[in-house]
C-alpha atoms as a PDB file:
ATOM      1  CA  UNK A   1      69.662 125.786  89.000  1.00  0.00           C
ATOM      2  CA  UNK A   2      73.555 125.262  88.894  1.00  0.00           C
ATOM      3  CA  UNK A   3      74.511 122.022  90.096  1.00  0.00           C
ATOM      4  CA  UNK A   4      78.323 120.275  89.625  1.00  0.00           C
ATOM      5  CA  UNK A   5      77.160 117.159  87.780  1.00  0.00           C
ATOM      6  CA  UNK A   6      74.253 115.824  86.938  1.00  0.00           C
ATOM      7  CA  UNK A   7      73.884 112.725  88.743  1.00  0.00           C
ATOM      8  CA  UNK A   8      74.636 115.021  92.074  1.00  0.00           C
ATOM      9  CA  UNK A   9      71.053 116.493  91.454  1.00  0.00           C
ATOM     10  CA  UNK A  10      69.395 112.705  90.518  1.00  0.00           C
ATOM     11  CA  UNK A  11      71.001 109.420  89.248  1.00  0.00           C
ATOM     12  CA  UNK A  12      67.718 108.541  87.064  1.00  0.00           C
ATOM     13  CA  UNK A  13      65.813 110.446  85.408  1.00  0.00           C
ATOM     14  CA  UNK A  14      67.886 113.638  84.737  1.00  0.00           C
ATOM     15  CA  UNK A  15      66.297 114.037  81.377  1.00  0.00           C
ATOM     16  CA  UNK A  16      62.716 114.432  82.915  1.00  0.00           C
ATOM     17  CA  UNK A  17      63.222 117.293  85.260  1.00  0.00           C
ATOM     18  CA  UNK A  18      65.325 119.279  82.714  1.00  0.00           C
ATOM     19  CA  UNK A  19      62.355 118.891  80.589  1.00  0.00           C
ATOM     20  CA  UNK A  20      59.675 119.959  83.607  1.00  0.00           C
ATOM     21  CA  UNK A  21      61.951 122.982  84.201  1.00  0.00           C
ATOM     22  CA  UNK A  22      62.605 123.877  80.878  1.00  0.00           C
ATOM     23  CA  UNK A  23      58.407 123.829  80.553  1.00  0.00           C
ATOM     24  CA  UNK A  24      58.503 126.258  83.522  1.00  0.00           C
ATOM     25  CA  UNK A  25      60.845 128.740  81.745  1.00  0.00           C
ATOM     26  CA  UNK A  26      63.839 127.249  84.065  1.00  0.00           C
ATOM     27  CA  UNK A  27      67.032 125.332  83.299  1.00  0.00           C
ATOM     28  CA  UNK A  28      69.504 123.054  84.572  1.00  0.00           C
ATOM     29  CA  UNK A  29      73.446 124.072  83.979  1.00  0.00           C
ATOM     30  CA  UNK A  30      75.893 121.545  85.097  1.00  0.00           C
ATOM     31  CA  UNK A  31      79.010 122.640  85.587  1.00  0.00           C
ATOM     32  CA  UNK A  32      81.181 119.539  85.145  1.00  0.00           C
ATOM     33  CA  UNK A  33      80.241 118.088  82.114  1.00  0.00           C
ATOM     34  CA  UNK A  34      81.756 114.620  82.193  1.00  0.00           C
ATOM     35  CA  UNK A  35      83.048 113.391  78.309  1.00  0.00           C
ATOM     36  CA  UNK A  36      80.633 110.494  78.299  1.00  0.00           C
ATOM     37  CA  UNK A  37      78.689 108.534  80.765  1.00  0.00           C
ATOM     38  CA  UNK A  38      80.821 105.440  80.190  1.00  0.00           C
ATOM     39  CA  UNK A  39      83.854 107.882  81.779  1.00  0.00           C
ATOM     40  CA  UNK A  40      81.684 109.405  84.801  1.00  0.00           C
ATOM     41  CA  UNK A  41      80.636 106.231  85.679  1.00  0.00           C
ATOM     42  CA  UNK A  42      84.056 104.303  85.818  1.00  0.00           C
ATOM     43  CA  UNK A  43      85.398 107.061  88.307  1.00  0.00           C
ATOM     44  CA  UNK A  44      82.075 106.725  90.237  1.00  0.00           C
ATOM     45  CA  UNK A  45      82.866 103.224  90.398  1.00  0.00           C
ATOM     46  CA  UNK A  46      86.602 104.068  91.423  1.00  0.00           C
ATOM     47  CA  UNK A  47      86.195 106.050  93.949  1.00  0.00           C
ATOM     48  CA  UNK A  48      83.854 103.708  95.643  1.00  0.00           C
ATOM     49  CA  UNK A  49      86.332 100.710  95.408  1.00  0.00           C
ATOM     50  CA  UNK A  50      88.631 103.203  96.742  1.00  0.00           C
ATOM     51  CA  UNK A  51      86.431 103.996  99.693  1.00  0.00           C
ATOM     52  CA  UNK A  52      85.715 100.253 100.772  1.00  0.00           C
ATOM     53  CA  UNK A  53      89.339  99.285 100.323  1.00  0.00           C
ATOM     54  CA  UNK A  54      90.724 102.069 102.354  1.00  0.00           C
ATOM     55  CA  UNK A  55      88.019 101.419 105.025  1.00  0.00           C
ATOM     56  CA  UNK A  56      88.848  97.563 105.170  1.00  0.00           C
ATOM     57  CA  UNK A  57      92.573  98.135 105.434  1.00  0.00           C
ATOM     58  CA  UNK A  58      91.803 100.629 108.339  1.00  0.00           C
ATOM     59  CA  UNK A  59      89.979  97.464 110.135  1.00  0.00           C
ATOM     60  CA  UNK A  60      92.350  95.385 109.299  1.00  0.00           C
ATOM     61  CA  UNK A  61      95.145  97.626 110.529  1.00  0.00           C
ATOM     62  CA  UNK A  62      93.103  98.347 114.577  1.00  0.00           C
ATOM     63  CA  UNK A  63      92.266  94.773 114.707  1.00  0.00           C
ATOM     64  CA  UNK A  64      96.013  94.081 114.428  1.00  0.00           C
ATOM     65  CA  UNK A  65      96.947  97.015 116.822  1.00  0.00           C
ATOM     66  CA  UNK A  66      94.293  95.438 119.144  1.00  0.00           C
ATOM     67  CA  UNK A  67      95.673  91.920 119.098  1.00  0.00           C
ATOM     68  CA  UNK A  68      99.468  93.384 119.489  1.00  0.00           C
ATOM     69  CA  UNK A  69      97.914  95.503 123.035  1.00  0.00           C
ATOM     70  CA  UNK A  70      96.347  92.685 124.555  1.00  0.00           C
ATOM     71  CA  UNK A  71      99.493  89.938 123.767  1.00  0.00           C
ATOM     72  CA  UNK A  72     101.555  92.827 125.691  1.00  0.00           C
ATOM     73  CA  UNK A  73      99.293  93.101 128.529  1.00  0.00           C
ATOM     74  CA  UNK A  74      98.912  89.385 128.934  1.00  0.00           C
ATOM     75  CA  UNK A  75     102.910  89.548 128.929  1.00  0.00           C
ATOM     76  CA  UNK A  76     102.652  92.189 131.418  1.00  0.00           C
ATOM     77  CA  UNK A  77     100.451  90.446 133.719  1.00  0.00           C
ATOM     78  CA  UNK A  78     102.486  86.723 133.392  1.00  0.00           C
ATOM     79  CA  UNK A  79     105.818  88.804 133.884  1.00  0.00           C
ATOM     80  CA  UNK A  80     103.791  90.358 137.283  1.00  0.00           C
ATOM     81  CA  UNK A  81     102.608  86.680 138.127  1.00  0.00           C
ATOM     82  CA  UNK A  82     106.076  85.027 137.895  1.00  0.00           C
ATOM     83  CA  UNK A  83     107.840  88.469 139.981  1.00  0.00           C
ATOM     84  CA  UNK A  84     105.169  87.767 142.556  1.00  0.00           C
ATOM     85  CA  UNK A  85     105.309  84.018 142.976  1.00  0.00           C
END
């Protein structure tokens, strides 16, 4: 079984189903070794940080967009109210 890291095939545990394979005459090879855990872990943690700031910003960002639309329609529709009057 080839996988690209190890924690892609389980988080916990990795240890016990090399072992069950290895018993079966099968093996694991992960092709991204990381240098230590300590290292994969910190970009795991990175790129999740990443993830929830970029999707906050992006909320942030259409709820502004939103707020600027409606402040130029109610503009609009006072403009149309005072032409009319």
């Amino acid at each position: 079984m080839v996988v690209e890291h190890k924690d892609r095939l389980t988080r916990f545990g990795f240890r016990y189903l090399d072992t069950v394979l290895k018993s079966q005459g099968r093996a694991i090879e992960v092709v991204n070794q990381a240098e230590n855990d300590q290292e994969d872990l910190m970009a795991d943690l990175t790129a999740m940080r990443y993830s929830f700031t970029a999707r906050l910003d992006g909320q942030r960002r259409a709820k502004r967009t939103t707020e600027m639309v409606l402040r130029a329609l109610e503009a609009g529709e006072s403009e149309g109210e005072q032409a009319t009057g």
